[in-house]
C-alpha atoms as a PDB file:
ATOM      1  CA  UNK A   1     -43.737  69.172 183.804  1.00  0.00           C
ATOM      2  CA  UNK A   2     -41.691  67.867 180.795  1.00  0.00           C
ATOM      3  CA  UNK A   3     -43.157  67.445 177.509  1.00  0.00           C
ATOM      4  CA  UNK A   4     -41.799  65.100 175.125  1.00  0.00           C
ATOM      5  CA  UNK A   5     -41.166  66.557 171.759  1.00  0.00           C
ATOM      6  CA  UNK A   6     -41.325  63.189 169.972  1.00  0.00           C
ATOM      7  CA  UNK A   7     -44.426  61.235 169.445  1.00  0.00           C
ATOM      8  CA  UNK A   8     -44.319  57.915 170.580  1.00  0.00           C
ATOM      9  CA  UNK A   9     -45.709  55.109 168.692  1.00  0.00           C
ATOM     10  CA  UNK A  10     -46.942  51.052 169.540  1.00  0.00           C
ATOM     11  CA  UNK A  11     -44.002  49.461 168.359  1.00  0.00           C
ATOM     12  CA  UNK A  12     -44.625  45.872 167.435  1.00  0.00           C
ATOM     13  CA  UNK A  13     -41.746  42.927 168.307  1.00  0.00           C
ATOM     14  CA  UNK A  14     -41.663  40.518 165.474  1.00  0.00           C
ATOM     15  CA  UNK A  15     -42.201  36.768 166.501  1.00  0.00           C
ATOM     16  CA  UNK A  16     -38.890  35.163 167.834  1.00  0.00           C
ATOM     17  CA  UNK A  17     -38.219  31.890 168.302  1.00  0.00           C
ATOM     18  CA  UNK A  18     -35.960  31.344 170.549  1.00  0.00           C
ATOM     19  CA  UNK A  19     -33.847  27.742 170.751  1.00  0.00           C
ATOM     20  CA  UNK A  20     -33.829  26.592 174.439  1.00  0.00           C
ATOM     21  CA  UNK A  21     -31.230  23.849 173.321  1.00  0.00           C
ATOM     22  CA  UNK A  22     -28.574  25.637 172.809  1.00  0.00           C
ATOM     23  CA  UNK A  23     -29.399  28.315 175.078  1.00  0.00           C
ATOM     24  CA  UNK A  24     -27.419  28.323 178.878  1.00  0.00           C
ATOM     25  CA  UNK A  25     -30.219  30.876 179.998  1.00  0.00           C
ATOM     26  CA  UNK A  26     -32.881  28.691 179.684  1.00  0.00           C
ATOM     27  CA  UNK A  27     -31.011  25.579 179.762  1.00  0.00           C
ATOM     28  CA  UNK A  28     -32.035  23.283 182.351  1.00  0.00           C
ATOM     29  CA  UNK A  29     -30.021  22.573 185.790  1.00  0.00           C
ATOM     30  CA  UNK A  30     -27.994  19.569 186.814  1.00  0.00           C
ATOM     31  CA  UNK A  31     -26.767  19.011 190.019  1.00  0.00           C
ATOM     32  CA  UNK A  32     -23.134  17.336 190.236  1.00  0.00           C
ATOM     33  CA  UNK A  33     -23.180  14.574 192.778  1.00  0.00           C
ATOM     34  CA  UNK A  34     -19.687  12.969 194.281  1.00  0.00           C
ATOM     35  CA  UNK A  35     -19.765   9.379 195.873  1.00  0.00           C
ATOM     36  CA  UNK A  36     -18.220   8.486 198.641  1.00  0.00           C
ATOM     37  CA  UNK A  37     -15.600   5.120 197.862  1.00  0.00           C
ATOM     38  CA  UNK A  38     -13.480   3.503 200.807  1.00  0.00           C
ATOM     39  CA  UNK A  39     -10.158   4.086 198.988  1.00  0.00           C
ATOM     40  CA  UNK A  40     -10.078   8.088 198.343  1.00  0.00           C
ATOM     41  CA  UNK A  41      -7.977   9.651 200.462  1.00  0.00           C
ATOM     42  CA  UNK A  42     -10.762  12.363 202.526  1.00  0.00           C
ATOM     43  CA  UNK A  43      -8.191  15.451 201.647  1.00  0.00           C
ATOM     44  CA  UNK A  44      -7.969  14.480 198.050  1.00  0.00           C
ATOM     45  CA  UNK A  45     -11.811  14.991 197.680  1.00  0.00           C
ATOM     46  CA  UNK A  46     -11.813  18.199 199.657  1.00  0.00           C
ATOM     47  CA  UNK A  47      -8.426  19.589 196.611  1.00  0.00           C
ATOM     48  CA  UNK A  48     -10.683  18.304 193.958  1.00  0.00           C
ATOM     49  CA  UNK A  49     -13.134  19.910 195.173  1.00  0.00           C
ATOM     50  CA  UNK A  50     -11.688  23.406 196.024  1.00  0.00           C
ATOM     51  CA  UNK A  51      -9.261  22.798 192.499  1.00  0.00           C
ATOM     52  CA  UNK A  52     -11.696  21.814 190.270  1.00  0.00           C
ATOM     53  CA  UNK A  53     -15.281  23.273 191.337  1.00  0.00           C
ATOM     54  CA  UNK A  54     -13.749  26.076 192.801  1.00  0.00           C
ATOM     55  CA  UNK A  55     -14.817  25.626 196.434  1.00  0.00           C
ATOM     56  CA  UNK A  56     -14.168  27.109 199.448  1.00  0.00           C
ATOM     57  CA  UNK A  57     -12.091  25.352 201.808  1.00  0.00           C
ATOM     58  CA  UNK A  58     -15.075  25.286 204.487  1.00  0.00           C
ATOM     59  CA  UNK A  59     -17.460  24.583 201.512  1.00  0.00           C
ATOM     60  CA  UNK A  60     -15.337  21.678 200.116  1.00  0.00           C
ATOM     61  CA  UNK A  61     -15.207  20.122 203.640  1.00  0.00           C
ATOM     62  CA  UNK A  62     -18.634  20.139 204.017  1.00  0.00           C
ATOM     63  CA  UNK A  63     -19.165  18.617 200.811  1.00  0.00           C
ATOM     64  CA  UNK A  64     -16.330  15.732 201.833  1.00  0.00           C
ATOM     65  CA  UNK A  65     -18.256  15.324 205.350  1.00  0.00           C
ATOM     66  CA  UNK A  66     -22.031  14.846 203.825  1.00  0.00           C
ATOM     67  CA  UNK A  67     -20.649  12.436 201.231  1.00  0.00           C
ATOM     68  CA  UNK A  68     -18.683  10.291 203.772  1.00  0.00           C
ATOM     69  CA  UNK A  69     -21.467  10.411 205.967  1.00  0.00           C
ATOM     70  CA  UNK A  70     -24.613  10.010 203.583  1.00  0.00           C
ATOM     71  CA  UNK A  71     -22.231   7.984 200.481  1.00  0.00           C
ATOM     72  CA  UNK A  72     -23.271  10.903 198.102  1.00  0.00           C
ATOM     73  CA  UNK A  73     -23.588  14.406 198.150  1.00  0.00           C
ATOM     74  CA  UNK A  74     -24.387  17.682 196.144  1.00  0.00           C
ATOM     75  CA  UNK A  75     -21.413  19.568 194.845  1.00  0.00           C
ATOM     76  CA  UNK A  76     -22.416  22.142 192.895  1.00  0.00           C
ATOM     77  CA  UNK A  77     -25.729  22.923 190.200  1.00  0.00           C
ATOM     78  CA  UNK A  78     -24.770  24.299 187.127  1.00  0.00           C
ATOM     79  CA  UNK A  79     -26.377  23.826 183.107  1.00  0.00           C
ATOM     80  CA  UNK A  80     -25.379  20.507 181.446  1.00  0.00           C
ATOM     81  CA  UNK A  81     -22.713  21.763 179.510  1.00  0.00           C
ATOM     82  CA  UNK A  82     -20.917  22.471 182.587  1.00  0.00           C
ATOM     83  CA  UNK A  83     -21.585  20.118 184.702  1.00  0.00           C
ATOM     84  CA  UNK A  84     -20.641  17.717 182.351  1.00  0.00           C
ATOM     85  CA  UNK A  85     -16.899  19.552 181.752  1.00  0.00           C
ATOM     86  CA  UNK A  86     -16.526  19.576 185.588  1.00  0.00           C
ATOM     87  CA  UNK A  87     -17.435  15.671 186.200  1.00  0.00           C
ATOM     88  CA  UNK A  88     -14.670  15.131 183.218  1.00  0.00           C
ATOM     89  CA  UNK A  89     -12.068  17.240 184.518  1.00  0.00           C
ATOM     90  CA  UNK A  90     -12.640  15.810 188.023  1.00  0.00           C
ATOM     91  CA  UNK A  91     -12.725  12.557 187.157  1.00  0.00           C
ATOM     92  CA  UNK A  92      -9.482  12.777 184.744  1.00  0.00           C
ATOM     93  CA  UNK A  93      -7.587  14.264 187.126  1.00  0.00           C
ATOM     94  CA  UNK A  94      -8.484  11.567 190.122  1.00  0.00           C
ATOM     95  CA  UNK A  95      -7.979   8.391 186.864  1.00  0.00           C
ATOM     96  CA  UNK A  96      -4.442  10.382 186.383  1.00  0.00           C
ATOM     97  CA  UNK A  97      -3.495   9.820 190.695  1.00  0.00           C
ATOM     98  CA  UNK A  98      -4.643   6.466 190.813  1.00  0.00           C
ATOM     99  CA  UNK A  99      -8.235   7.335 192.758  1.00  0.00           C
ATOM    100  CA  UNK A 100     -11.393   5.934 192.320  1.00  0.00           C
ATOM    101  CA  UNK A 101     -13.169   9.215 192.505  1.00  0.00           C
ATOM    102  CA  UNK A 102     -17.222   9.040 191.115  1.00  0.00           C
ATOM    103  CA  UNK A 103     -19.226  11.528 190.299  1.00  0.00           C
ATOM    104  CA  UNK A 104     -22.542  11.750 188.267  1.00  0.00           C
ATOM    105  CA  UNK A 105     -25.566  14.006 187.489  1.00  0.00           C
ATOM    106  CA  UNK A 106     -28.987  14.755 187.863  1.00  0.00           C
ATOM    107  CA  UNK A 107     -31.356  16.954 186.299  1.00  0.00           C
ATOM    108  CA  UNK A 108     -32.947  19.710 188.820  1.00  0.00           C
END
């Protein structure tokens, strides 16, 4: 049996507040959401998708299909911060081609 040569003692944690604002950890989640428009090219969507949210190829196609089929569609869920750099960079990038390309957010 091992014996431990050093006492152990309650230790007490001081209080700590903790800032869920700025925190990711405990930040909320959003979900990014891509419409479906009539002038998009379908493959576009699916290299924004795999360029910019870093989908799969199957994933991104799946994404593409439920949008097309259902006008809107779940791409990914991420913290605000995030999600809101991904809709820009998206969106930017489809403004800079000439595409119509919408996305938006909700909170989870």
């Amino acid at each position: 049996m091992f014996t431990s040569p050093v006492q152990l003692t309650p230790y007490t944690i001081p209080d700590t507040v903790i800032d869920e604002s700025t925190d990711e950890q405990f930040e909320r989640m959003w979900s990014v959401i891509i419409h479906n428009d009539d002038v998009t090219p379908y493959e576009y969507v699916i290299l924004i998708l795999e360029h910019i949210f870093m989908l799969s190829s199957e994933m991104a196609e799946h994404v593409t299909w439920m949008a097309h089929t259902n006008g809107q569609a779940i791409v990914v869920i991420r913290p605000r911060s995030e999600a809101e750099r991904l809709i820009m960079a998206a969106r930017g990038r489809s403004r800079m081609d000439g595409f119509p390309l919408t996305f938006s957010m909700e909170q989870e």
